[in-house]
PDB file of N, CA and C in Angstrom:
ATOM      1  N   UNK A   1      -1.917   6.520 -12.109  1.00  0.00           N
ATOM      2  CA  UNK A   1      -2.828   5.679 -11.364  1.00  0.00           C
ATOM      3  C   UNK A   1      -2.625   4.226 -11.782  1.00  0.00           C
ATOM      4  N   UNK A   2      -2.639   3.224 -11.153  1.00  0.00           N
ATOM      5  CA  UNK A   2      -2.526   1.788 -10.839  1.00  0.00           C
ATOM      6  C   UNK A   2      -3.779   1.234 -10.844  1.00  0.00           C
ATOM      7  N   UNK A   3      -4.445  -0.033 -10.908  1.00  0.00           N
ATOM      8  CA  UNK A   3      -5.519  -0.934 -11.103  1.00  0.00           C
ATOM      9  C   UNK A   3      -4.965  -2.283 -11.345  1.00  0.00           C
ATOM     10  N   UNK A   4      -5.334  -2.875 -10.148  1.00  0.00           N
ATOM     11  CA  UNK A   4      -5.177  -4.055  -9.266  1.00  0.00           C
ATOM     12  C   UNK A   4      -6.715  -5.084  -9.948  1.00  0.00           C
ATOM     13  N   UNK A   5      -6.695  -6.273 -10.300  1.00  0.00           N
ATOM     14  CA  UNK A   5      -7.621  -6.608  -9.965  1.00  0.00           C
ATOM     15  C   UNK A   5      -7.369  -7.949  -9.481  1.00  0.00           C
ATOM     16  N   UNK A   6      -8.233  -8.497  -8.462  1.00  0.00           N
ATOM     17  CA  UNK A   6      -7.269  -9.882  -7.681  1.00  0.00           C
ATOM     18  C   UNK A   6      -9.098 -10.575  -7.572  1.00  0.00           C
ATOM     19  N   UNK A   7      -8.751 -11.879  -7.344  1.00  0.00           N
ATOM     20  CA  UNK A   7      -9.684 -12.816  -6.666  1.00  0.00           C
ATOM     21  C   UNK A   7      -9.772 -12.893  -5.066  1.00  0.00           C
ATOM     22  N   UNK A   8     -10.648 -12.939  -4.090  1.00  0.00           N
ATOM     23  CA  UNK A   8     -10.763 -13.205  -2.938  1.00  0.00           C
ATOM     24  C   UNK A   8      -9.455 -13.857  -2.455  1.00  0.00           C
ATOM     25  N   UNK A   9      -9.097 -14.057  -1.286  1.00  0.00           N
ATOM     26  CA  UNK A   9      -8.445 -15.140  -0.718  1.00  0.00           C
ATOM     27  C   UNK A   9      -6.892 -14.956  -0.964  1.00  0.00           C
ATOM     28  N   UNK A  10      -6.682 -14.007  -2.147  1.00  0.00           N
ATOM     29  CA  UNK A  10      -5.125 -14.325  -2.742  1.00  0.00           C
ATOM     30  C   UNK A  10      -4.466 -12.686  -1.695  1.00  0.00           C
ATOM     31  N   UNK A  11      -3.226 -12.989  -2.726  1.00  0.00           N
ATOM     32  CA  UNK A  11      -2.240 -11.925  -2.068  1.00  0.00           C
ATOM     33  C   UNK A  11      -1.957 -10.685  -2.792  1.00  0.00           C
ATOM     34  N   UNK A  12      -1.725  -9.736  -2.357  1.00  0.00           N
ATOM     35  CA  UNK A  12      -1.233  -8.506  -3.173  1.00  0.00           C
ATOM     36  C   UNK A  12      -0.038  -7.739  -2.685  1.00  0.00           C
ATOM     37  N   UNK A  13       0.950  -7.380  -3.406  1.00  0.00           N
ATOM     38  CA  UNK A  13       1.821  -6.983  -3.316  1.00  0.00           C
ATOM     39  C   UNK A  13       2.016  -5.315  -3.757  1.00  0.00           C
ATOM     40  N   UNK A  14       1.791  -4.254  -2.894  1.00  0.00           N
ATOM     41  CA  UNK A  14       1.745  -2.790  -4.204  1.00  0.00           C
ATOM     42  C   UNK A  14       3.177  -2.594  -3.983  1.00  0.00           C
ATOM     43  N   UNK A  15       3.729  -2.093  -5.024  1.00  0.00           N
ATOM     44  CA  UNK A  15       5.192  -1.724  -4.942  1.00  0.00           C
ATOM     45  C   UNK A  15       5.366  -0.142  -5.237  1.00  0.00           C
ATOM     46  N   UNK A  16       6.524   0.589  -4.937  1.00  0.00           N
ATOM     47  CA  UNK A  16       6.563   2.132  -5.094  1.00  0.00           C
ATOM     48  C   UNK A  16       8.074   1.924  -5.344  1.00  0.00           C
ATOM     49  N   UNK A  17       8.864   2.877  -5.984  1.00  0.00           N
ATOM     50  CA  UNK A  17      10.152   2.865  -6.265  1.00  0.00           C
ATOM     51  C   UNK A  17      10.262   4.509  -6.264  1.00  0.00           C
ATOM     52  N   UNK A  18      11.326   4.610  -5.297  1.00  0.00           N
ATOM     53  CA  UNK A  18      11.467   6.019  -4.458  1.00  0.00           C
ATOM     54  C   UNK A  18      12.869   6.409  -4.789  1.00  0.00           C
ATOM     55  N   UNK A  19      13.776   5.569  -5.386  1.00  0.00           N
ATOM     56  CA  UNK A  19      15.201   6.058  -5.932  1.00  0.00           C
ATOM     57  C   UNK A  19      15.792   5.744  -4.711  1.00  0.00           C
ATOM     58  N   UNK A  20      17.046   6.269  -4.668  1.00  0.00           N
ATOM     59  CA  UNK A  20      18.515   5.941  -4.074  1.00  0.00           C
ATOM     60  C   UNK A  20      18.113   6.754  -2.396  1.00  0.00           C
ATOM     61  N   UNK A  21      17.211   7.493  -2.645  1.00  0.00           N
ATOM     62  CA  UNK A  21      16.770   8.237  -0.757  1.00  0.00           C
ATOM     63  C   UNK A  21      16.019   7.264   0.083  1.00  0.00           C
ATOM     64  N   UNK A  22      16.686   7.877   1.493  1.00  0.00           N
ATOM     65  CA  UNK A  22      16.164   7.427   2.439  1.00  0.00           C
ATOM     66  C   UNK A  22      15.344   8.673   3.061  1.00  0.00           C
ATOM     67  N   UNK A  23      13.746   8.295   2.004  1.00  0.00           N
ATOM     68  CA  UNK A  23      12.707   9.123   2.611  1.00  0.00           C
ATOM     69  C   UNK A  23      11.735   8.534   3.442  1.00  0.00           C
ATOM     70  N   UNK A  24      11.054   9.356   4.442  1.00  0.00           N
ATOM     71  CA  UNK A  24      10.227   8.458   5.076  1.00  0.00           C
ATOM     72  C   UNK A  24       8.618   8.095   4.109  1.00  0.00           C
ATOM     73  N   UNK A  25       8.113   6.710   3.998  1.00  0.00           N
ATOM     74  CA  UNK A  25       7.087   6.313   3.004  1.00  0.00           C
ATOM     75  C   UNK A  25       5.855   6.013   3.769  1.00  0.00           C
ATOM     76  N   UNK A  26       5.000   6.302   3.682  1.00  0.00           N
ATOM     77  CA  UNK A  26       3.726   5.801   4.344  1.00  0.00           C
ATOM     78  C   UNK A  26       2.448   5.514   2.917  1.00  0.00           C
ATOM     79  N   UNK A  27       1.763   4.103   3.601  1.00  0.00           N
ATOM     80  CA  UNK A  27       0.785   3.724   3.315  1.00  0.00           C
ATOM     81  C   UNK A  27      -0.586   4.138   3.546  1.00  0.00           C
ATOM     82  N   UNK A  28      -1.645   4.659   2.361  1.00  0.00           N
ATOM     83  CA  UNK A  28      -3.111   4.831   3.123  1.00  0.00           C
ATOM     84  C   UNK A  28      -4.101   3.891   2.185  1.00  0.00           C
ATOM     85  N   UNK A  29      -5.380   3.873   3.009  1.00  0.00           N
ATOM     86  CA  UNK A  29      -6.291   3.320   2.177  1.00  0.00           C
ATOM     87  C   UNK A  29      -7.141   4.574   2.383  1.00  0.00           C
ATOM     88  N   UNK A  30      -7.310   5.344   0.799  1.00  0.00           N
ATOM     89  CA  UNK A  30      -7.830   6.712   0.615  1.00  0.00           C
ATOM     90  C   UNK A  30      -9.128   6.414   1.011  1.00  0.00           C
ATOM     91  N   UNK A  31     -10.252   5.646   0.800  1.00  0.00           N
ATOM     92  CA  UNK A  31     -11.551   6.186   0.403  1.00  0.00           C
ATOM     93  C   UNK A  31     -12.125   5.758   2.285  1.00  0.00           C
ATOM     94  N   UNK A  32     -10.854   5.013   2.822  1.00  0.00           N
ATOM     95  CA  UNK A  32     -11.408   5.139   4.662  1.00  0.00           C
ATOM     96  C   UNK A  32     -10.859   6.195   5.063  1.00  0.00           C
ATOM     97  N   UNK A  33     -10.192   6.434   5.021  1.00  0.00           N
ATOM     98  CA  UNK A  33      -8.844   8.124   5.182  1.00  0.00           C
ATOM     99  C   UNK A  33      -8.471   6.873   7.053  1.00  0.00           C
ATOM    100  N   UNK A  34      -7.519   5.646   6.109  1.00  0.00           N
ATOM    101  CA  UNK A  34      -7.125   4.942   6.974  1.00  0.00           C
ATOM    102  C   UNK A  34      -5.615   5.194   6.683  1.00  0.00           C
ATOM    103  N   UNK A  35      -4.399   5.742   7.998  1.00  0.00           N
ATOM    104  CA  UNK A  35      -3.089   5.544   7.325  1.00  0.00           C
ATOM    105  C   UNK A  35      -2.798   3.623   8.061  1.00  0.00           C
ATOM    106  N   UNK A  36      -1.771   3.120   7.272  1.00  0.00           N
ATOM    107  CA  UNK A  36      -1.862   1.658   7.259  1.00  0.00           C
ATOM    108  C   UNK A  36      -0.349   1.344   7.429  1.00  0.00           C
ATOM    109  N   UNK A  37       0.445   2.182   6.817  1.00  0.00           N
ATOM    110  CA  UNK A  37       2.009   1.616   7.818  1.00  0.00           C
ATOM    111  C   UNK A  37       2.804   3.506   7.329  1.00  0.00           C
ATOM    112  N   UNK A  38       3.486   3.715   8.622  1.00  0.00           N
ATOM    113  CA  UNK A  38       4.299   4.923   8.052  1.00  0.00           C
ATOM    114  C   UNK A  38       6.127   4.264   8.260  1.00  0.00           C
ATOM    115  N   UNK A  39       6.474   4.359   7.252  1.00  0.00           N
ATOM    116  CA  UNK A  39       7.804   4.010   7.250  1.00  0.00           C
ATOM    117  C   UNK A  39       8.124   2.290   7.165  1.00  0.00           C
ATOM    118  N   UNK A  40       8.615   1.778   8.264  1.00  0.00           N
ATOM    119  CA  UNK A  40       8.604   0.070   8.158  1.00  0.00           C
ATOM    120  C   UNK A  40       7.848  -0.117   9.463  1.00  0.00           C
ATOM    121  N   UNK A  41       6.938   0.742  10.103  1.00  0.00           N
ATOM    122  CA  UNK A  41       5.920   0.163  11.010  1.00  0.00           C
ATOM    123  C   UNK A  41       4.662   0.479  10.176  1.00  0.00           C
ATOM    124  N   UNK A  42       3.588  -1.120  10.735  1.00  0.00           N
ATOM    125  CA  UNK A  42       2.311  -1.024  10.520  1.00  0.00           C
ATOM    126  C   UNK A  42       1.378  -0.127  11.761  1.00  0.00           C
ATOM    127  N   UNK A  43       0.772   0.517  11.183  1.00  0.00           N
ATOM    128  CA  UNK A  43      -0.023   1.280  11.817  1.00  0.00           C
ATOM    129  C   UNK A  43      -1.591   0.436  12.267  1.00  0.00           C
ATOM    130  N   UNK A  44      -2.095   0.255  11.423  1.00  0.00           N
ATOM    131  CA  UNK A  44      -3.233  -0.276  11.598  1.00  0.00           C
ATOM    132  C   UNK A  44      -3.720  -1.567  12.089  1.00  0.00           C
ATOM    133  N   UNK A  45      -4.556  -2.164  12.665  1.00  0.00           N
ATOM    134  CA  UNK A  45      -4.415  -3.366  13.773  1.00  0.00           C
ATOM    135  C   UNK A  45      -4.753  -4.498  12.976  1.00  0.00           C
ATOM    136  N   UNK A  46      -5.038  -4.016  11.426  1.00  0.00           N
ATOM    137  CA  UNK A  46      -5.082  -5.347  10.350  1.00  0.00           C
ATOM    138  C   UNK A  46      -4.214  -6.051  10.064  1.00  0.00           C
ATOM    139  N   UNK A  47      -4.228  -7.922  11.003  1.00  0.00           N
ATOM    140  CA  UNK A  47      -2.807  -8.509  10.996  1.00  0.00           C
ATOM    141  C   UNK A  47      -2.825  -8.735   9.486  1.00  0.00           C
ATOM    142  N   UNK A  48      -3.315  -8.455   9.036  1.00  0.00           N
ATOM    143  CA  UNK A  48      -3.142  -8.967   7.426  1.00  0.00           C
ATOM    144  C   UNK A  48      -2.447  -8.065   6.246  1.00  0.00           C
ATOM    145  N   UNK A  49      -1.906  -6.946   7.153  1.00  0.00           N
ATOM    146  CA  UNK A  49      -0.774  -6.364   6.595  1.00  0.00           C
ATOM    147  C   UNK A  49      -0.026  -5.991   6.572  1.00  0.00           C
ATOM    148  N   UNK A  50       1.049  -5.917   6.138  1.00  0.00           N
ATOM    149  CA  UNK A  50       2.841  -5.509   6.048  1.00  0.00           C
ATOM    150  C   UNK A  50       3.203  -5.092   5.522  1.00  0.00           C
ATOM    151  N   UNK A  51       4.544  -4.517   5.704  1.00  0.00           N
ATOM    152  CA  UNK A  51       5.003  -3.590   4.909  1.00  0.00           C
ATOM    153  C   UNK A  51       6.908  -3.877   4.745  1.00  0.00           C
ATOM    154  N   UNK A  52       6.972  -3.559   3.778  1.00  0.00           N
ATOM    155  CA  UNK A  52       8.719  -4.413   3.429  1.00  0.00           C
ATOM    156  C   UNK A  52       8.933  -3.248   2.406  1.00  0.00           C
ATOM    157  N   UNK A  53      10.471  -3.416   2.117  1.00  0.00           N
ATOM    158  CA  UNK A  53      11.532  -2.349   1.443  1.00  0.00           C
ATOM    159  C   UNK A  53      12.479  -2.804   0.987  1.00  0.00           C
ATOM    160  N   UNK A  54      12.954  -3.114   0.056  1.00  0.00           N
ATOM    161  CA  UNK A  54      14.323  -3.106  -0.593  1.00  0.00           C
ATOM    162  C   UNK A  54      15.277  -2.230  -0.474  1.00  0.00           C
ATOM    163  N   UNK A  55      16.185  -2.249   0.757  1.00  0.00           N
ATOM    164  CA  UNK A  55      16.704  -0.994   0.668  1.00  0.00           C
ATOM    165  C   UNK A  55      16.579   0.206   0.614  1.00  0.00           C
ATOM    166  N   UNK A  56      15.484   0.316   1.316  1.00  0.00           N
ATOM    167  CA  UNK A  56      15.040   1.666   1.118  1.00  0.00           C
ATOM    168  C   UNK A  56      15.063   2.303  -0.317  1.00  0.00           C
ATOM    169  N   UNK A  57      14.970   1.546  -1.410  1.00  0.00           N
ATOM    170  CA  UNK A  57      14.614   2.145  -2.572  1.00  0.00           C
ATOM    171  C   UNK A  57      12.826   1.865  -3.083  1.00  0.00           C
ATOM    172  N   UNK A  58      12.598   0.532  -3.372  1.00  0.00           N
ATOM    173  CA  UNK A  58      11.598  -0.058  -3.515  1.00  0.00           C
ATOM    174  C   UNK A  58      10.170  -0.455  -2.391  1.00  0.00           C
ATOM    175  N   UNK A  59       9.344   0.200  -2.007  1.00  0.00           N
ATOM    176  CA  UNK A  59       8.131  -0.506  -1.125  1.00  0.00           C
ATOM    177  C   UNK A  59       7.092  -0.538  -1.260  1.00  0.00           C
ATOM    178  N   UNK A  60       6.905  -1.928  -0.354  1.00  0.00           N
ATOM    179  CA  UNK A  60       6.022  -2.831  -0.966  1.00  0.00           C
ATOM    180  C   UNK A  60       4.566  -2.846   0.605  1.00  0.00           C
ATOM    181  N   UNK A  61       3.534  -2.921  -0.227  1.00  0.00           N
ATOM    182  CA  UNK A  61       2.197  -3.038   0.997  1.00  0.00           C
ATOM    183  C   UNK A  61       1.907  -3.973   0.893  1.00  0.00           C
ATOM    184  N   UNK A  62       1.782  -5.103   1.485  1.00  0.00           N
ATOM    185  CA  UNK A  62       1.344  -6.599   1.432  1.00  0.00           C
ATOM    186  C   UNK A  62       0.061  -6.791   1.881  1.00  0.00           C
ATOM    187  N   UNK A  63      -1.106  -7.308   1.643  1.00  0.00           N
ATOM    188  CA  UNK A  63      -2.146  -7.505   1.777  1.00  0.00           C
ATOM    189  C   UNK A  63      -2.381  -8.580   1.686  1.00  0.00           C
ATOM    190  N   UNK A  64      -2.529  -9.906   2.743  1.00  0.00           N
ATOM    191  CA  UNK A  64      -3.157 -10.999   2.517  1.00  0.00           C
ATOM    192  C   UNK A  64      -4.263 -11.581   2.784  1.00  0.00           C
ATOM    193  N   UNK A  65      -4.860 -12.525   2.089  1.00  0.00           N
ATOM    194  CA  UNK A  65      -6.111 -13.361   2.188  1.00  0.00           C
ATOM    195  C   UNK A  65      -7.133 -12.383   1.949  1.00  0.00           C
ATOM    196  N   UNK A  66      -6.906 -11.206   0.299  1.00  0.00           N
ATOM    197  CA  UNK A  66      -7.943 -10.384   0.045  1.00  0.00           C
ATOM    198  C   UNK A  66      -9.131 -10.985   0.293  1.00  0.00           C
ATOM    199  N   UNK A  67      -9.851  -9.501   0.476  1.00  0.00           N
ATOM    200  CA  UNK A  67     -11.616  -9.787   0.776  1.00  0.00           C
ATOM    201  C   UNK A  67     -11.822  -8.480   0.333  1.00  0.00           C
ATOM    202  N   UNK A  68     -13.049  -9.303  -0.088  1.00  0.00           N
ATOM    203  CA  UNK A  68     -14.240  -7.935  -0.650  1.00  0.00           C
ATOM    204  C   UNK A  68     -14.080  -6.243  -0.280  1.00  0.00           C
ATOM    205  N   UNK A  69     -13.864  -6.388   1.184  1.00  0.00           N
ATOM    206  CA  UNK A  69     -14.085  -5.071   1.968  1.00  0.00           C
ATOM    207  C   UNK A  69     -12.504  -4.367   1.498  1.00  0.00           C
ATOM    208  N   UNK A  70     -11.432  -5.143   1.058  1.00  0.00           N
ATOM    209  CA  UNK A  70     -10.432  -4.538   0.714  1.00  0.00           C
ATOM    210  C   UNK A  70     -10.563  -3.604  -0.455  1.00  0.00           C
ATOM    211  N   UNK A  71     -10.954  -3.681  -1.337  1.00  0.00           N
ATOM    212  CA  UNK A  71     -11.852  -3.074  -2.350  1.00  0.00           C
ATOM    213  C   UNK A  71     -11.559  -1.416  -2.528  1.00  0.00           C
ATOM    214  N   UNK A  72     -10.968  -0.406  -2.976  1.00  0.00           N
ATOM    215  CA  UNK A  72     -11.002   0.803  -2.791  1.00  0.00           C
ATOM    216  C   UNK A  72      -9.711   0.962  -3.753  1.00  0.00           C
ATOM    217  N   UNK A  73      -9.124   2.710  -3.008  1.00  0.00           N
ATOM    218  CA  UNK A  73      -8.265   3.140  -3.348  1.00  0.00           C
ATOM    219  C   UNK A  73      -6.810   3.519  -2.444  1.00  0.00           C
ATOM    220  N   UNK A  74      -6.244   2.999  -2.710  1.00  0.00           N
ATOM    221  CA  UNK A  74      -4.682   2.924  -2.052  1.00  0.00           C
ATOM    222  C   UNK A  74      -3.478   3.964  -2.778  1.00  0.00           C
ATOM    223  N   UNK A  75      -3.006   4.885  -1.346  1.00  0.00           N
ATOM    224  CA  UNK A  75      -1.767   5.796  -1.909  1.00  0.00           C
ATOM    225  C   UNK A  75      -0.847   5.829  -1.182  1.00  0.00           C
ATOM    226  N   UNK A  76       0.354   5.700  -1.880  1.00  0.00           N
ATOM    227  CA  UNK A  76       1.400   5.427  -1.270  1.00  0.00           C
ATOM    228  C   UNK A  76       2.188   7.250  -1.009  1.00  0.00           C
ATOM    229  N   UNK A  77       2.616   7.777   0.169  1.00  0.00           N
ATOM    230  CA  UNK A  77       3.095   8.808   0.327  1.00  0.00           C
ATOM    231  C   UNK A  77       4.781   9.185   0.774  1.00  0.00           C
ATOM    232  N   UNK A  78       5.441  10.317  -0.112  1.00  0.00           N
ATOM    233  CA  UNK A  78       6.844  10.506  -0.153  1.00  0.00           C
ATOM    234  C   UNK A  78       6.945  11.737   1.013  1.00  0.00           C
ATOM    235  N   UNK A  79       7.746  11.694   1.638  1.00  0.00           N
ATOM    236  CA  UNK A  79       7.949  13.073   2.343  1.00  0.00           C
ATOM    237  C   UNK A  79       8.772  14.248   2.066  1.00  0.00           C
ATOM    238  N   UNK A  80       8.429  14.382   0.637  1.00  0.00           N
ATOM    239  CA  UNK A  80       9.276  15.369   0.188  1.00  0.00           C
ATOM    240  C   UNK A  80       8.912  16.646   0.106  1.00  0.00           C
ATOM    241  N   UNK A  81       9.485  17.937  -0.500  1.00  0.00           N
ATOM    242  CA  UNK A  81       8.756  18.578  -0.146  1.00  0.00           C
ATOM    243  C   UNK A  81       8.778  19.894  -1.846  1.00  0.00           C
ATOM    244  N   UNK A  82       7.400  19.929  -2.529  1.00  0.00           N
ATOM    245  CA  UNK A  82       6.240  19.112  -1.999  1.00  0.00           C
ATOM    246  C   UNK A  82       6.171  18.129  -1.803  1.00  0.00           C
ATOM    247  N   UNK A  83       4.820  17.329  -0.763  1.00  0.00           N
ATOM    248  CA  UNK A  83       4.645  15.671  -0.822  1.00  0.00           C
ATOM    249  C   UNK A  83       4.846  15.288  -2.298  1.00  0.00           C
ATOM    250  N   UNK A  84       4.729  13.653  -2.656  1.00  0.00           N
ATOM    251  CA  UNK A  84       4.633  13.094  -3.508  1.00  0.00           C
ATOM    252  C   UNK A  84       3.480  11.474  -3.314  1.00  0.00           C
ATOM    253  N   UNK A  85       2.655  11.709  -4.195  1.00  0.00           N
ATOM    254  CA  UNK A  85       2.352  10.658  -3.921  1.00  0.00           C
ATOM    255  C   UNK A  85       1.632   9.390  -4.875  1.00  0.00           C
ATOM    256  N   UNK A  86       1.403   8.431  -4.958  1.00  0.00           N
ATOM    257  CA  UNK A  86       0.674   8.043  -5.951  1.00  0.00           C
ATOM    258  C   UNK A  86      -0.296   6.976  -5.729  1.00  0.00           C
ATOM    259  N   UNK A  87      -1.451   6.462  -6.442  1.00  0.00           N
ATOM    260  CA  UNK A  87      -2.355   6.020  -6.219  1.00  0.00           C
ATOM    261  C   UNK A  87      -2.785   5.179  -7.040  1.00  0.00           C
ATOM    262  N   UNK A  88      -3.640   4.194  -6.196  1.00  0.00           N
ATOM    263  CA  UNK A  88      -4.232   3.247  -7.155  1.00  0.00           C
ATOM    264  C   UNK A  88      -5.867   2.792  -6.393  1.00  0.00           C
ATOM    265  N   UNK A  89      -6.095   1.741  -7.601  1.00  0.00           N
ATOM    266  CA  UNK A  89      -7.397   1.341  -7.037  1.00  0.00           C
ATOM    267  C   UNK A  89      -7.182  -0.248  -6.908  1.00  0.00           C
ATOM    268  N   UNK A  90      -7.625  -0.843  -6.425  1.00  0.00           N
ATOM    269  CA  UNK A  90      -7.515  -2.450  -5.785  1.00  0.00           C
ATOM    270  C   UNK A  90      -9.252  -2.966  -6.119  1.00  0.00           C
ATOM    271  N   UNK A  91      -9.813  -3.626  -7.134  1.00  0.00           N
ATOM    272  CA  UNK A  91     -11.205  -4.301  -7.003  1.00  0.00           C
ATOM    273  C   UNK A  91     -11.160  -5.743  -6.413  1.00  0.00           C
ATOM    274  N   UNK A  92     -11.362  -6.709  -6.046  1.00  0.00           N
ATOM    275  CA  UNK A  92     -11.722  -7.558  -5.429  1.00  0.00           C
ATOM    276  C   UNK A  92     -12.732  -8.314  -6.313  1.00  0.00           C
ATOM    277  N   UNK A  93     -12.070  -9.239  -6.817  1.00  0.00           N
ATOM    278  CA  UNK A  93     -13.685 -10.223  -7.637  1.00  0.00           C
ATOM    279  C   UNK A  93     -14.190 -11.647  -6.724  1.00  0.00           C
ATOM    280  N   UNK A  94     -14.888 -11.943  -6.953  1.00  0.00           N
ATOM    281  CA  UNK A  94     -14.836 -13.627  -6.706  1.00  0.00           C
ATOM    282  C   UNK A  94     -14.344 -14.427  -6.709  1.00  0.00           C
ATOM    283  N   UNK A  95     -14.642 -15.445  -6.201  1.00  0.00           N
ATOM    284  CA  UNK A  95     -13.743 -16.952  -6.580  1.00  0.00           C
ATOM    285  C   UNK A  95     -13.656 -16.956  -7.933  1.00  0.00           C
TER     286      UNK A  95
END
């Protein structure tokens, strides 16, 4: 498990490192049971996030101009089989 803690307004970057495969990766925000990008498309209609890859080894969930409501738990998912997946939590402080 991962723990993020950021100020309002700034940026976040989550990263996952998946090795030398080209598996398909998807983004959720667990505690909405929101999925948020599967693969290198964004799913969700929040322009405030993206999703990028290094080569299909390394990916990354971009989140900008945090806010409060961002606040929760975030898991990143492998399509392997079994799944794989891992998780974190993101708090949100003040200015």
């Amino acid at each position: 498990m991962h723990q993020w803690r950021l100020t309002k307004w700034s940026e976040i970057q989550l990263g996952l490192l998946i090795g030398p495969f080209k598996l398909q990766v998807a983004w959720l925000r667990v505690d909405t049971q929101t999925i948020l990008t599967i693969h290198s498309h964004v799913i969700t209609k929040n322009h405030r996030i993206a999703v990028t890859h290094s080569e299909h080894r390394t990916w990354y969930l971009h989140i900008r101009d945090v806010r409060e409501s961002d606040r929760g738990w975030y898991m990143c998912q492998i399509n392997t089989d079994p799944m794989k997946s891992q998780v974190g939590y993101l708090d949100v402080v003040g200015e």
